[in-house]
Protein backbone atom coordinates (compact mmCIF):
# COMPACT_ATOMS: atom_id res chain seq x y z
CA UNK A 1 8.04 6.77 -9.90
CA UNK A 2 6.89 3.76 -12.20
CA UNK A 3 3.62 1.25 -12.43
CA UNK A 4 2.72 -1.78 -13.64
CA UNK A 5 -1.13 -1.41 -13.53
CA UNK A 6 -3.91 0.69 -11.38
CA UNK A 7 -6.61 -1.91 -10.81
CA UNK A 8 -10.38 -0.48 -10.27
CA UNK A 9 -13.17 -1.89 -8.05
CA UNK A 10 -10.67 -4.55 -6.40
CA UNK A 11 -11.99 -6.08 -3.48
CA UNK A 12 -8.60 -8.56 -2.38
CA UNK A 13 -6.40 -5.92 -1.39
CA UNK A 14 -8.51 -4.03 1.10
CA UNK A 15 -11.34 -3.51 3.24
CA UNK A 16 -14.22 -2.63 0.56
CA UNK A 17 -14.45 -1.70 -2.76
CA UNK A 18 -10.90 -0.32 -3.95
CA UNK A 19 -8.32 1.41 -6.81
CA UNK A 20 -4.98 -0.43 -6.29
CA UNK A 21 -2.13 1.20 -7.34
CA UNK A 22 1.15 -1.25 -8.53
CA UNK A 23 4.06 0.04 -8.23
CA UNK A 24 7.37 -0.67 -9.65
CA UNK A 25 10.78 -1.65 -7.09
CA UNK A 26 10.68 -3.92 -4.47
CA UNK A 27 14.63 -5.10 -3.06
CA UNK A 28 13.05 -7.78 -0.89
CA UNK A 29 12.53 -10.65 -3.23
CA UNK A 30 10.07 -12.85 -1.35
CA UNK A 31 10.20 -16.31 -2.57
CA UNK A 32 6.83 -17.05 -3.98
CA UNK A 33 6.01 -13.07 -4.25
CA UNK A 34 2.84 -13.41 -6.85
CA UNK A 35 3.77 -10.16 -8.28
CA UNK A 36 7.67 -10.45 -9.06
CA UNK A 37 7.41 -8.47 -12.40
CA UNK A 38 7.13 -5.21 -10.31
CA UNK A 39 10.21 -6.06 -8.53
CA UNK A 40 12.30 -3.95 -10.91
CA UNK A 41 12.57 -0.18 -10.21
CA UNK A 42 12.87 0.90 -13.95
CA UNK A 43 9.93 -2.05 -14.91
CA UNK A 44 6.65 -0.69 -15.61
CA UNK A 45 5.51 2.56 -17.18
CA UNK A 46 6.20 6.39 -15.89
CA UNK A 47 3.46 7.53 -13.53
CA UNK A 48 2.64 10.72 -15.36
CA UNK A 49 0.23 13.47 -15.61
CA UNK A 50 -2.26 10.97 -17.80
CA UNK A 51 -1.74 7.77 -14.96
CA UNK A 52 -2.76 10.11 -11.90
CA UNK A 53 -5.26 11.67 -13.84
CA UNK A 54 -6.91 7.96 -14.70
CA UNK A 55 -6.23 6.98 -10.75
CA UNK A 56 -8.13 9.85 -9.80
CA UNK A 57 -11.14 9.16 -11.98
CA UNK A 58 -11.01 5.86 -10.46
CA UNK A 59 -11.62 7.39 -6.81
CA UNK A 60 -14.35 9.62 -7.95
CA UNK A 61 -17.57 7.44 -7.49
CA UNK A 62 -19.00 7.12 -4.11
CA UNK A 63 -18.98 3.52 -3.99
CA UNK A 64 -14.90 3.51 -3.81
CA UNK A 65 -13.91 3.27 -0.16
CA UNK A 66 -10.42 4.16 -0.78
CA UNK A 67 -6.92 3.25 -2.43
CA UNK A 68 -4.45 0.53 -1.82
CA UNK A 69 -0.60 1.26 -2.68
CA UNK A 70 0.80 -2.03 -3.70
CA UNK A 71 3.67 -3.54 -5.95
CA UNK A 72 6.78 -3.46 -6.15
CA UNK A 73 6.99 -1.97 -2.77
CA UNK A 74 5.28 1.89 -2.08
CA UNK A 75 7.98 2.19 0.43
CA UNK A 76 11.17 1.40 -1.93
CA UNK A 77 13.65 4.24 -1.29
CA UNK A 78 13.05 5.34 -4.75
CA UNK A 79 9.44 5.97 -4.36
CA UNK A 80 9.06 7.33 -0.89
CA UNK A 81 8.72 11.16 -1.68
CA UNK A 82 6.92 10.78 -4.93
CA UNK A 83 4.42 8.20 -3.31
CA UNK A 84 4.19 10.75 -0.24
CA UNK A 85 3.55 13.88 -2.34
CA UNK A 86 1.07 11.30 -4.21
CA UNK A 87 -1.41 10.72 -0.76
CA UNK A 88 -0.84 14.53 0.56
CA UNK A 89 -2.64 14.81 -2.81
CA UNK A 90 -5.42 11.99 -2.34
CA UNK A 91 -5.97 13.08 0.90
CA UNK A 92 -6.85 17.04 0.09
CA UNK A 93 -9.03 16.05 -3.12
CA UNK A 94 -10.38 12.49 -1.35
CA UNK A 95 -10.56 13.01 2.16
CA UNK A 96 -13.19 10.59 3.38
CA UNK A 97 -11.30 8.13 1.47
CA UNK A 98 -9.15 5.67 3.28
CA UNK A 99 -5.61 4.76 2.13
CA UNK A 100 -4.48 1.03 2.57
CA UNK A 101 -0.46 0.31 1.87
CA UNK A 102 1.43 -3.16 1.40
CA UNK A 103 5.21 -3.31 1.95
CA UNK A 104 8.06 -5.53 2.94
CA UNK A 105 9.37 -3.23 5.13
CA UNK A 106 8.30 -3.71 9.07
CA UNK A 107 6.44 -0.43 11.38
CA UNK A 108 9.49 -0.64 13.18
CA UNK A 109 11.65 0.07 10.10
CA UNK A 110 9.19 3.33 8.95
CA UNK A 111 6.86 4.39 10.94
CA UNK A 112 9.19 7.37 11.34
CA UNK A 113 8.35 8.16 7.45
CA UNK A 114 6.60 11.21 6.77
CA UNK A 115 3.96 9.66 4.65
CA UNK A 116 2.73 7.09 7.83
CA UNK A 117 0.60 9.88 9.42
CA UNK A 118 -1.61 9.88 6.08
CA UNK A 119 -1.94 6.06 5.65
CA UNK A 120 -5.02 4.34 7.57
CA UNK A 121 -3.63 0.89 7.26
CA UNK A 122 -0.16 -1.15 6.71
CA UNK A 123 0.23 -4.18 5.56
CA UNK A 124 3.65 -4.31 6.89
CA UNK A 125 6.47 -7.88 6.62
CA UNK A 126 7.96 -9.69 3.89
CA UNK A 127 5.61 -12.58 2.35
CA UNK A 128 7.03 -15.93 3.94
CA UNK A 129 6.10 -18.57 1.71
CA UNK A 130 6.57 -21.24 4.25
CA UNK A 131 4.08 -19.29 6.63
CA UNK A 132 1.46 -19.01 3.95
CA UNK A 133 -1.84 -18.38 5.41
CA UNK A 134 -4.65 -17.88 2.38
CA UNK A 135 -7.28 -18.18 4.92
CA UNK A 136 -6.28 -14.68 7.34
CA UNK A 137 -7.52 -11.92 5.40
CA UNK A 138 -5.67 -8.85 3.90
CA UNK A 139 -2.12 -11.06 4.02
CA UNK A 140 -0.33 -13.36 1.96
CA UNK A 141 1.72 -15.26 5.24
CA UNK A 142 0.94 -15.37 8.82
CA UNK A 143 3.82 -13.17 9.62
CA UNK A 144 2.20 -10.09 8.25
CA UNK A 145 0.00 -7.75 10.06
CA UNK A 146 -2.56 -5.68 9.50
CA UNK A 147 -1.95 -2.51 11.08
CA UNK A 148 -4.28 0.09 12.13
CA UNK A 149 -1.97 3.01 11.62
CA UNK A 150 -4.04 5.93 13.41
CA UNK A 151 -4.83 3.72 16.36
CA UNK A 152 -1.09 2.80 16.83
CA UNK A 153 0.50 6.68 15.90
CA UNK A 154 -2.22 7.24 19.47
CA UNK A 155 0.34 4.97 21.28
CA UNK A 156 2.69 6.21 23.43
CA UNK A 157 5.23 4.16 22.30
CA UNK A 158 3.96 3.09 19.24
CA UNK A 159 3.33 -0.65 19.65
CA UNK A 160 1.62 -1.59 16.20
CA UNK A 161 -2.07 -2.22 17.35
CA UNK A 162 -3.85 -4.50 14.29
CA UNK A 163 -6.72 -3.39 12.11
CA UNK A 164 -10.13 -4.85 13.24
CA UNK A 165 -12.76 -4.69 10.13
């Protein structure tokens, strides 16, 4: 897995005060994507031992509600085990901390993903540039939704029910 940048006390990406994690590889190409450097999957720098150690000392204060996976796309094919193994490891050493992802993928296309039942919000859709809607919070077009993950993983057929703040 690769990064572009881990971005400490954020407060656009997220409900609080947040680390965001960039990642690299995103397929989707979204015309007018405001992050296109991280589309490539070999752009960035190698998250290593020193990157998650720095991410984690970003978590550590009190005053950090939680992380936001971002890019790039967390849920590239590439990335999907090594961001999983990445929250199973959040989670045990963070757990009141929640965990916010962005992606271009829809539920529908992974909320069968092993890493969903960690996650406390998706930001799921591809940015739409012609739906572009800077006054809805949390997305970049009106297309996008905010899901409440463990609300919707409660439903019995998994309709995506959005995030209320």
């Amino acid at each position: 897995m690769r990064f572009h940048n881990i971005t400490k006390d954020d407060m656009l990406n997220g409900d609080g005060l947040r680390t965001v994690l960039w990642l690299s590889g995103c397929t989707h190409a979204c015309l007018g994507c405001h992050n296109p450097i991280t589309w490539d999957l070999k752009g960035g720098i190698p998250f290593d031992t020193n990157a998650k150690k720095e991410l984690f000392e970003t978590l550590k204060p009190d005053y950090i509600d939680g992380i936001t996976l971002s890019g790039g796309d967390p849920f590239h094919p590439e990335n999907r085990e090594d961001v999983y193994q990445l929250v199973k490891e959040i989670r045990n050493t963070f757990p009141n901390k929640t965990v916010w992802s962005y992606t271009g993928f829809l539920w529908e296309e992974i909320y069968h993903l092993s890493i969903i039942p960690l996650l406390d919000v998706i930001v799921d859709g591809k940015f739409i540039q012609a739906l572009l809607s800077p006054n809805q919070p949390w997305v970049g077009s009106s297309n996008q939704r905010v899901i409440d993950v463990q609300t919707t993983l409660k439903q019995p057929d998994l309709t995506p029910v959005l995030w209320k703040s």
